[in-house]
Protein backbone atom coordinates (compact mmCIF):
# COMPACT_ATOMS: atom_id res chain seq x y z
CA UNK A 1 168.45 108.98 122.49
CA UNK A 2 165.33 109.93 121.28
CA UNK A 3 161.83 108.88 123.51
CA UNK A 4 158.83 108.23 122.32
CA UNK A 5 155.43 108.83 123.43
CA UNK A 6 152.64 106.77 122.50
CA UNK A 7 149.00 108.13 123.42
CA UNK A 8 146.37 105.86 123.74
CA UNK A 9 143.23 107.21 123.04
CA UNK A 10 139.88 105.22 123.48
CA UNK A 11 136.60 106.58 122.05
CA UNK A 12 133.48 105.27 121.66
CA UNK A 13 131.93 106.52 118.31
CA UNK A 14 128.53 105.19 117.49
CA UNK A 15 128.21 105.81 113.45
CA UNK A 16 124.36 105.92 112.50
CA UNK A 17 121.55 107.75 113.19
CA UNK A 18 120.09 108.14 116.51
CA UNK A 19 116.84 106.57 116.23
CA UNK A 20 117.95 103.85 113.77
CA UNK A 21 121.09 102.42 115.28
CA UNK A 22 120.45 99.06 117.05
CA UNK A 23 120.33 99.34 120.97
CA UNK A 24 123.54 97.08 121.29
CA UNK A 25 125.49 99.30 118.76
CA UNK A 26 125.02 102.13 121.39
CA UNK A 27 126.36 99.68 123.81
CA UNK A 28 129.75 99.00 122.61
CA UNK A 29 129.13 96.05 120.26
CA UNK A 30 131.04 95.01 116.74
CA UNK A 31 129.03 96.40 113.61
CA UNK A 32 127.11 93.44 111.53
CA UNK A 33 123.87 92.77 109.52
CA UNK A 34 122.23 92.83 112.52
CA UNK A 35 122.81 96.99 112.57
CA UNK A 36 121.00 97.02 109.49
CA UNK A 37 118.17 94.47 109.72
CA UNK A 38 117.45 96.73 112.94
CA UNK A 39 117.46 100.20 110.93
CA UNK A 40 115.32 98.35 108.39
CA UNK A 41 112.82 97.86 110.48
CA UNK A 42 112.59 101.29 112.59
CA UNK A 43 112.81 102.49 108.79
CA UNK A 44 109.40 100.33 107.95
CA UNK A 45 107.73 101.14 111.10
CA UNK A 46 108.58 104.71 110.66
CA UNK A 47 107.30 104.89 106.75
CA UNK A 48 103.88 103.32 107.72
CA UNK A 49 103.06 105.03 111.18
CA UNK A 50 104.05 108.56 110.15
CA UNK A 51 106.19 108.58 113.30
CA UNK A 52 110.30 109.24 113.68
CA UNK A 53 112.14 107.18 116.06
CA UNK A 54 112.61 110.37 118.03
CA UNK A 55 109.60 111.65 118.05
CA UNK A 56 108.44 113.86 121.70
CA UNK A 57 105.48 110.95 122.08
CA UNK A 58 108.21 108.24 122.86
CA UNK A 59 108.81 108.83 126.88
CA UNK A 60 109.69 106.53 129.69
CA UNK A 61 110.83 103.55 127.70
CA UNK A 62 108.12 103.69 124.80
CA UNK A 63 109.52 103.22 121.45
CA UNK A 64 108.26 103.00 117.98
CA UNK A 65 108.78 98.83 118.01
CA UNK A 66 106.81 99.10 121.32
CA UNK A 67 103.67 101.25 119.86
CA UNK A 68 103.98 98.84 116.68
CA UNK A 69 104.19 95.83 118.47
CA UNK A 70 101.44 96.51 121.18
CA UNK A 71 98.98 97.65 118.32
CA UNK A 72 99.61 94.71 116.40
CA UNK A 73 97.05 93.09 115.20
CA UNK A 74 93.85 94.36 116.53
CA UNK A 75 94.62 98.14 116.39
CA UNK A 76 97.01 98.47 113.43
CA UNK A 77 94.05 100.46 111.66
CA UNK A 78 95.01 102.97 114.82
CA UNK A 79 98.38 103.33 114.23
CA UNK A 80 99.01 103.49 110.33
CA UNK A 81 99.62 107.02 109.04
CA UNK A 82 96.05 107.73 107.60
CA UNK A 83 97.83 109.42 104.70
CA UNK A 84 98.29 106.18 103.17
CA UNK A 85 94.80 105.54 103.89
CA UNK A 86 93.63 108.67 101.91
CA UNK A 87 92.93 107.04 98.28
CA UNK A 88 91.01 104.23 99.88
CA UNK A 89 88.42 107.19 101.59
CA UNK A 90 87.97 108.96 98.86
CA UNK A 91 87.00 105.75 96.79
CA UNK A 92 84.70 105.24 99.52
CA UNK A 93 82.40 107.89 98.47
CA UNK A 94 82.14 106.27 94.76
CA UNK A 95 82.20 102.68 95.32
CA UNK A 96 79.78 100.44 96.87
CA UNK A 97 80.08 99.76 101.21
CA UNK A 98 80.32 96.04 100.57
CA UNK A 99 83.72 96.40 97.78
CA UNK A 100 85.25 99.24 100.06
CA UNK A 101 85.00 97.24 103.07
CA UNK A 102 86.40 94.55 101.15
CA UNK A 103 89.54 96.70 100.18
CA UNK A 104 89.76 97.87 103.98
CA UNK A 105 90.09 94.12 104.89
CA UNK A 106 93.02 92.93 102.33
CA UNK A 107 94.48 96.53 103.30
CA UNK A 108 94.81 95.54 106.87
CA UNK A 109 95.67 92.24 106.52
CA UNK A 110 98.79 93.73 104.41
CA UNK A 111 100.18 96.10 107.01
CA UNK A 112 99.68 93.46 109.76
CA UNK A 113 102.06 91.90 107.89
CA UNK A 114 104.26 94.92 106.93
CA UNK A 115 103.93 95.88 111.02
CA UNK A 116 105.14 92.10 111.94
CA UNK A 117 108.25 92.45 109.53
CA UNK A 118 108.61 96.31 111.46
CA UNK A 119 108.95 94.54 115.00
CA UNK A 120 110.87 91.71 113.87
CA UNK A 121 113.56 93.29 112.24
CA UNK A 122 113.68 95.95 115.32
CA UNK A 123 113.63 93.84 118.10
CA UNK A 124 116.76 94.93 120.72
């Protein structure tokens, strides 16, 4: 008579990248669209503020939803990555005040927009 062992083995393995996978995911629960609505918008927060999920400035609780959705609206012009800002200054110097403020507005109106679909989509 032959016995047989069976080992049970539990493991918790989070697949994803730390940064991007939802909150809950980390906490045990079942993969779904909610995963990657989350990592969508970490992704779109991360794209326009220049800023990784992991980044050193993110202590004691802060987060890049948190900076995002504290700046917006008033002080999204703070947070964007001014790289995507570049083209706009230097058509500053050749273009009247009145059109480039113009541009500036319609600009920020946009990534309030793009910053509201950030937060939303990376809300815990």
């Amino acid at each position: 008579m032959t016995m047989k062992f069976l080992s049970h083995t539990s493991s918790l393995q989070i697949k994803g990248t730390v940064g991007y996978a939802a909150p809950e995911y980390g906490m045990g629960s079942d993969l779904s669209t909610y995963s990657d609505v989350y990592s969508y918008g970490i992704l779109l927060l991360e794209m326009f503020t220049g800023k990784i999920p992991t980044d050193d400035m993110f202590k004691d609780g802060q987060n890049l939803h948190k900076l995002a959705e504290m700046a917006s609206p008033e002080q999204v012009m703070e947070i964007v990555d001014q790289v995507l800002l570049f083209k706009v200054e230097d058509e500053e110097a050749t273009s009247s005040n009145s059109r480039t403020q113009a541009k500036m507005e319609v600009i920020q109106k946009c990534l309030i927009l793009i910053f509201r679909i950030g937060v939303a989509c990376s809300m815990e």
